[in-house]
Protein backbone atom coordinates (compact mmCIF):
# COMPACT_ATOMS: atom_id res chain seq x y z
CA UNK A 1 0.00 0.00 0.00
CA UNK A 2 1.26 3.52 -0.89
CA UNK A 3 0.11 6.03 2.30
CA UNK A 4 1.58 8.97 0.13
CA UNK A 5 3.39 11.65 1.85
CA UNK A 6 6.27 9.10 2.82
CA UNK A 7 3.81 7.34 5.62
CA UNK A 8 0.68 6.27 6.81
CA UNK A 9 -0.13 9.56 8.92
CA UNK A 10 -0.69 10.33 12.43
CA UNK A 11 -2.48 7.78 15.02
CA UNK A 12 -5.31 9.31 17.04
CA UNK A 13 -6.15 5.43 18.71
CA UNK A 14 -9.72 6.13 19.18
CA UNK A 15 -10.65 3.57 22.11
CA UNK A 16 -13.57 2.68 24.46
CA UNK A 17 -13.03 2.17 27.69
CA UNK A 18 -15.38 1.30 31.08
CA UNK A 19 -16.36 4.78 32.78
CA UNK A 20 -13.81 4.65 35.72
CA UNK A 21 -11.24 4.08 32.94
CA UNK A 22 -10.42 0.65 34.64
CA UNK A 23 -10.11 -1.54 31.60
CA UNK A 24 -11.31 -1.40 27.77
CA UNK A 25 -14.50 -2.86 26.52
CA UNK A 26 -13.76 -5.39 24.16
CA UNK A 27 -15.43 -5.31 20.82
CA UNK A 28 -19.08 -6.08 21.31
CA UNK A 29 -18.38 -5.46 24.86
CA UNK A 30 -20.86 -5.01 27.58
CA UNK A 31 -21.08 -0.96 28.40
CA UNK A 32 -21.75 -0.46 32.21
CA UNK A 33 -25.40 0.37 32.69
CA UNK A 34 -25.42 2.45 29.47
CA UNK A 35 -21.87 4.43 30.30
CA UNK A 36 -18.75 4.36 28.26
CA UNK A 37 -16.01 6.05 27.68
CA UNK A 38 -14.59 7.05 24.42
CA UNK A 39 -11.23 8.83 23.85
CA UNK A 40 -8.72 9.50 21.12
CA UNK A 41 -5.16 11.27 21.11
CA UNK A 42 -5.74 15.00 19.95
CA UNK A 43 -3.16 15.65 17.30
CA UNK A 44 -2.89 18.67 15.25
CA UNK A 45 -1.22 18.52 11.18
CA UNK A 46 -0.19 21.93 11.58
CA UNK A 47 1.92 20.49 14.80
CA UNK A 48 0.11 22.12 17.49
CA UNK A 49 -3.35 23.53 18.25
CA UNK A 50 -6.31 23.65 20.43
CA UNK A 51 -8.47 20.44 19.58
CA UNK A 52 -11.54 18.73 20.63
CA UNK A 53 -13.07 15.43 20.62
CA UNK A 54 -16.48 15.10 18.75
CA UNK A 55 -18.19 11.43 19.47
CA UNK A 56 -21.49 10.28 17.70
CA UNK A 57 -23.07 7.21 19.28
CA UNK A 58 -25.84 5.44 17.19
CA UNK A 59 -27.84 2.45 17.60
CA UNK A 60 -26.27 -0.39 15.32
CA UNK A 61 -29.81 0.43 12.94
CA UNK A 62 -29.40 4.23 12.78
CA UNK A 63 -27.02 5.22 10.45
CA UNK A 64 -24.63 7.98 10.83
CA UNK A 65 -26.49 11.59 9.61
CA UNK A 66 -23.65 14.09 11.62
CA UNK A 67 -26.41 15.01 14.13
CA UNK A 68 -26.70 14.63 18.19
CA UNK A 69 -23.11 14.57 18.17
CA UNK A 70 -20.93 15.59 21.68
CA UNK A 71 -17.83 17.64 21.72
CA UNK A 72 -15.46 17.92 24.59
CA UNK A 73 -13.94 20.85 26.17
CA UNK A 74 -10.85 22.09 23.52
CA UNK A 75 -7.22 21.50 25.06
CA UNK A 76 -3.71 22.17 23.76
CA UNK A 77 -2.84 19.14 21.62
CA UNK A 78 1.00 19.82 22.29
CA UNK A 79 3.54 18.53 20.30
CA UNK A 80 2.72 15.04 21.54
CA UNK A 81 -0.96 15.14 21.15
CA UNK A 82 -3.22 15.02 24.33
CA UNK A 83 -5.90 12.27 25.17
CA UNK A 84 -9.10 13.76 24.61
CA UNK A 85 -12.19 11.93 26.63
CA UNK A 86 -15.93 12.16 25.90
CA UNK A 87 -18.10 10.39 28.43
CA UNK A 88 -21.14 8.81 27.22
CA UNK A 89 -24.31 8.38 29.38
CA UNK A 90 -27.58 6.42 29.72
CA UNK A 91 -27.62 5.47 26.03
CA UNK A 92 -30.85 4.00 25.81
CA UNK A 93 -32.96 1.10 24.87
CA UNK A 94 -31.10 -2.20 25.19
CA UNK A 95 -29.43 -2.74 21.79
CA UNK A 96 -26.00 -3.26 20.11
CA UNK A 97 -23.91 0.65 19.29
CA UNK A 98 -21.63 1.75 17.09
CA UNK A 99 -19.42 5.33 17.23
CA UNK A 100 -17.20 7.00 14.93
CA UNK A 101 -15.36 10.54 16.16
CA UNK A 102 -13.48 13.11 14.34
CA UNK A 103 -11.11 15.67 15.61
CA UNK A 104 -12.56 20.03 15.53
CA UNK A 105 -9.85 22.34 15.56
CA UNK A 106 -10.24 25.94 17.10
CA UNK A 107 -10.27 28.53 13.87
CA UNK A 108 -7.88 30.85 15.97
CA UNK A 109 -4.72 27.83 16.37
CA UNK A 110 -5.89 26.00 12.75
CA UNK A 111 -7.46 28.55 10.03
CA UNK A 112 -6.72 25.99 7.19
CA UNK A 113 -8.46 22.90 8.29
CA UNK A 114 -10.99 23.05 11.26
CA UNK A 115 -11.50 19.57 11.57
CA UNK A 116 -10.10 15.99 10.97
CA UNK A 117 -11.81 12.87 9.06
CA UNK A 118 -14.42 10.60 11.10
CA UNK A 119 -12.80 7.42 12.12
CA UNK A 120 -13.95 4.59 14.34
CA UNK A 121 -12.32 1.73 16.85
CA UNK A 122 -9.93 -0.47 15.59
CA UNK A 123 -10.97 -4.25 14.33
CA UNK A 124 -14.23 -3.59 12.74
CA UNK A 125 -15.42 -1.17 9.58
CA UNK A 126 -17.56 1.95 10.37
CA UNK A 127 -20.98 0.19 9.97
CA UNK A 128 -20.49 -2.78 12.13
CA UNK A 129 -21.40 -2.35 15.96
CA UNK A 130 -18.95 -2.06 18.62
CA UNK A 131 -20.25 -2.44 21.95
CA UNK A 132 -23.31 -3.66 23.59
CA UNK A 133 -25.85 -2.05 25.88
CA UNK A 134 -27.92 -4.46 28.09
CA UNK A 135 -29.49 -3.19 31.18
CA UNK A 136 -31.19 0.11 30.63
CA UNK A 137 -34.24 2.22 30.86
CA UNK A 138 -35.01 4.10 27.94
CA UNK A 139 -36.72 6.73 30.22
CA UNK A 140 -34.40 6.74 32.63
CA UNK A 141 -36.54 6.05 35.46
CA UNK A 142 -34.18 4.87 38.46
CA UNK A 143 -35.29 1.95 40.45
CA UNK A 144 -36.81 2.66 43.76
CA UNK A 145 -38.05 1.03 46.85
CA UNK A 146 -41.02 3.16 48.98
CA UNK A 147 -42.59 1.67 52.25
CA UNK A 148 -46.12 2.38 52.69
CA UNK A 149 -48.98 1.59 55.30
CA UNK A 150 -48.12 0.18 59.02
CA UNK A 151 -48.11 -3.82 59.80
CA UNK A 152 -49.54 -5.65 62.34
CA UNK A 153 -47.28 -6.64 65.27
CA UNK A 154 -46.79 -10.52 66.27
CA UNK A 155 -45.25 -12.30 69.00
CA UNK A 156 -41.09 -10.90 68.14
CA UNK A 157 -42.63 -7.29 67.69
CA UNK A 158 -43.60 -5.19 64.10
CA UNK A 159 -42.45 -7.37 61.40
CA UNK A 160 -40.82 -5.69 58.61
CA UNK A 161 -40.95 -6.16 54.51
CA UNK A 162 -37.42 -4.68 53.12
CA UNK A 163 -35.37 -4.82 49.83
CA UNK A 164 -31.51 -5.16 50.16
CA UNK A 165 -31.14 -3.64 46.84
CA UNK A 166 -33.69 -1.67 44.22
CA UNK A 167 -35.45 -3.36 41.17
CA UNK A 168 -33.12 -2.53 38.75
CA UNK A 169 -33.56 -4.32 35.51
CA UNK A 170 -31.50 -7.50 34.62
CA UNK A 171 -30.35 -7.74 38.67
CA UNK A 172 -30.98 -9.67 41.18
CA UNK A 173 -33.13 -8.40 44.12
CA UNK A 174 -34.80 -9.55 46.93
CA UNK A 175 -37.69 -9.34 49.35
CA UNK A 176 -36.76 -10.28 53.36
CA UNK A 177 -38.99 -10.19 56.10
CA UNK A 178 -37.74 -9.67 59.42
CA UNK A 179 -39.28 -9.66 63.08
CA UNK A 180 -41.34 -13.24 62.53
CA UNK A 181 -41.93 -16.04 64.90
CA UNK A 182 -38.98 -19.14 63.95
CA UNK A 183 -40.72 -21.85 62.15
CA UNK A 184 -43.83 -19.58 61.03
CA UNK A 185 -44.99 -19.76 57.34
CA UNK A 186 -45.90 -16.48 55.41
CA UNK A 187 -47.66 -15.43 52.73
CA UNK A 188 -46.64 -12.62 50.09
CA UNK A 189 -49.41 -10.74 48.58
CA UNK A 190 -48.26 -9.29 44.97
CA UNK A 191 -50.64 -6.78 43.13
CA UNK A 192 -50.33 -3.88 40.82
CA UNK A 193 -52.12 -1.04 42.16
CA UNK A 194 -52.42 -0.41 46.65
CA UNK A 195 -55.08 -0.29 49.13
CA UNK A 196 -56.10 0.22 52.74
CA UNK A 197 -58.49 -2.07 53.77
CA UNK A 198 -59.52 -3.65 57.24
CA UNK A 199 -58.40 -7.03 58.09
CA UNK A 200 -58.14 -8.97 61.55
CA UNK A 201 -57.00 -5.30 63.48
CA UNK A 202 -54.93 -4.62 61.11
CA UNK A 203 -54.73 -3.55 56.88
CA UNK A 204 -54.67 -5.69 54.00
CA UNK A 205 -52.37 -3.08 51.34
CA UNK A 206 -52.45 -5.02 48.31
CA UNK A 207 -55.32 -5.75 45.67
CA UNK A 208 -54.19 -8.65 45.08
CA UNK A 209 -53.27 -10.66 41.73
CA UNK A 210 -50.57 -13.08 42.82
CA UNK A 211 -50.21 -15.00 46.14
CA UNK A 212 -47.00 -16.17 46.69
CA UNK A 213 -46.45 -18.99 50.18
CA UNK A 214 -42.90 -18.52 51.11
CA UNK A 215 -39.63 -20.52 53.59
CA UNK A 216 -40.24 -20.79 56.95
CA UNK A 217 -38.70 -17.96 59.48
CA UNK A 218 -35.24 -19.16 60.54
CA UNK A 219 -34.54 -18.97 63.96
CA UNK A 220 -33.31 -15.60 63.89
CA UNK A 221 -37.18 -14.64 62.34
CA UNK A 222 -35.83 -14.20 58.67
CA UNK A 223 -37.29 -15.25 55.19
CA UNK A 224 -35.52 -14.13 52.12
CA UNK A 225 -36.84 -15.02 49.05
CA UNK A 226 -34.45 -13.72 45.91
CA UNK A 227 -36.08 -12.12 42.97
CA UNK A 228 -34.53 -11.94 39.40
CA UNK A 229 -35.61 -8.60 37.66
CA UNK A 230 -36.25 -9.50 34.04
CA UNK A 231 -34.63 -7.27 31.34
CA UNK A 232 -36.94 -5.86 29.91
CA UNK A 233 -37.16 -1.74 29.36
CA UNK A 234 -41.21 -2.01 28.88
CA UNK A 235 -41.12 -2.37 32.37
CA UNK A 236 -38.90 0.80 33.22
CA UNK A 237 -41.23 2.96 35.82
CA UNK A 238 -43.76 0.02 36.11
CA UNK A 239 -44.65 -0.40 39.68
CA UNK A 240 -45.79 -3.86 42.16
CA UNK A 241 -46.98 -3.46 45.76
CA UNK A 242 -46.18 -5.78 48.55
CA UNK A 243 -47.36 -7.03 51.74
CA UNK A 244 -46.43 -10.61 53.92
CA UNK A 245 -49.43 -12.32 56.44
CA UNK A 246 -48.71 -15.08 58.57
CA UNK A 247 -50.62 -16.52 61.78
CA UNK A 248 -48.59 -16.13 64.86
CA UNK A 249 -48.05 -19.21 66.64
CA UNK A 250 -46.31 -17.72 69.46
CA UNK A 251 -49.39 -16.27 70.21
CA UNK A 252 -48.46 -12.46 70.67
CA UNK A 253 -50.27 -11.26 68.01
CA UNK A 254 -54.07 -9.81 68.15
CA UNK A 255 -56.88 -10.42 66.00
CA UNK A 256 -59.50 -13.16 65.15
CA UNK A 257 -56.81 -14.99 63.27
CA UNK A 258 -54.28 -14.10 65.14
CA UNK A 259 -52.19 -12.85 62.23
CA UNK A 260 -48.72 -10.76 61.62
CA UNK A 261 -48.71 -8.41 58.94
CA UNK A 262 -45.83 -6.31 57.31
CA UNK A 263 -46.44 -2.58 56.17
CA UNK A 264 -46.62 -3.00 52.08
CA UNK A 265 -43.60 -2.40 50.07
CA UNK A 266 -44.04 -0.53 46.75
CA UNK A 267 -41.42 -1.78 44.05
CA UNK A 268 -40.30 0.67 40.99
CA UNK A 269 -38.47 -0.98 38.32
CA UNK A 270 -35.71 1.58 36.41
CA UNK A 271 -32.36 1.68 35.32
């Protein structure tokens, strides 16, 4: 091959990297929640001049049109040439990207040419993806956990329906119930919309549509039951309510039926 010019030109090494800047994504990588980082080295022909990063990040069925592009910050590209880094956030729907970036040069340091060819990662040709983007919220609706309503105490005291961790799509969560009576079996009530109503001195807090029996309390008056959050953005600011019932056979707790109730639990799935 004949480069012209007596050689092949000046590298820029456009890369991707993880957001912390902790390792590369490998081609068709996983991003991290929608984040990645994209970089280049800045490198003026002239031999020096301010210069800036523009990134455009499409999904692999857009094409490339020039538009909703980013452009970093301009620095001094030095002799040397200076990394330039363009953070990219909360891409989108779950789906497989491609980027290409080009070089602007500041009119004042480069009248002649104000900006460079587009050019994309090594390995792969400009319309072929290059990383992948799995676990996102198109909305970007976090995931959030809200208590609601008050339980029913039994015989260890007010039981207690928490999350260890938010619903956040593709994870695993959990539901845990503390303050039960060891050997006890509960309930979990699992609707889509809450309410308040009267039941055995205490509140029922879920219209029901699933009933789910769960482990017995361990001896320490714990039930965990893990949940795996499917993947799918549809569900990004959906909601569920939540509520456990058990009879109390230590026989602390009040009532006809003598049941233990946990305030309800609202999940909302997000990013």
């Amino acid at each position: 091959m004949y480069y012209g010019n007596g050689g092949p030109g000046i590298p820029v090494r456009p890369e991707q990297r993880r957001p912390d800047d902790s390792a590369p994504i490998a081609h068709l990588g996983l991003a991290d929640d929608g984040d990645v980082r994209l970089s280049a080295l800045g490198r003026a022909p002239i031999g020096r001049a301010w210069v800036a990063l523009e990134t455009e990040v499409k999904p692999l069925s857009v094409p490339f049109d020039g538009s909703k592009t980013d452009i970093t910050a301009y620095s001094d590209s030095t002799v040397a040439g200076v990394e330039l880094v363009r953070l990219e956030q909360r891409l989108g729907v779950s789906a497989q990207y491609r980027w290409r970036a080009r070089l602007r040069y500041e009119i004042a340091t480069s009248p002649f040419e104000q900006w460079s060819r587009w050019f994309s990662p090594f390995g792969n040709g400009a319309e072929e993806a290059d990383f992948r983007n799995d676990v996102i919220c198109p909305n970007n609706i976090p995931a959030q956990l809200h208590s609601y309503g008050v339980g029913k105490a039994g015989t260890p005291g007010m039981p207690v329906l928490p999350s260890a961790s938010a619903p956040v799509l593709g994870t695993q969560s959990d539901l845990t119930i503390t303050n039960g009576n060891p050997g006890d079996l509960s309930v979990l009530f699992v609707g889509l919309a809450p309410v308040n109503v009267p039941f055995d001195g205490g509140s029922l807090l879920v219209a029901q549509n699933v009933v789910v029996g769960l482990l017995p309390f361990n001896g320490a008056g714990v039930s965990a039951v893990p949940v795996n959050v499917p993947n799918q953005p549809n569900l990004c600011g959906a909601s569920i309510y939540t509520q456990a019932i058990w009879v109390d056979t230590g026989g602390g707790a009040t009532g006809f039926s003598m049941t233990a109730q946990t305030q309800g639990l609202q999940w909302i799935f997000g990013g």
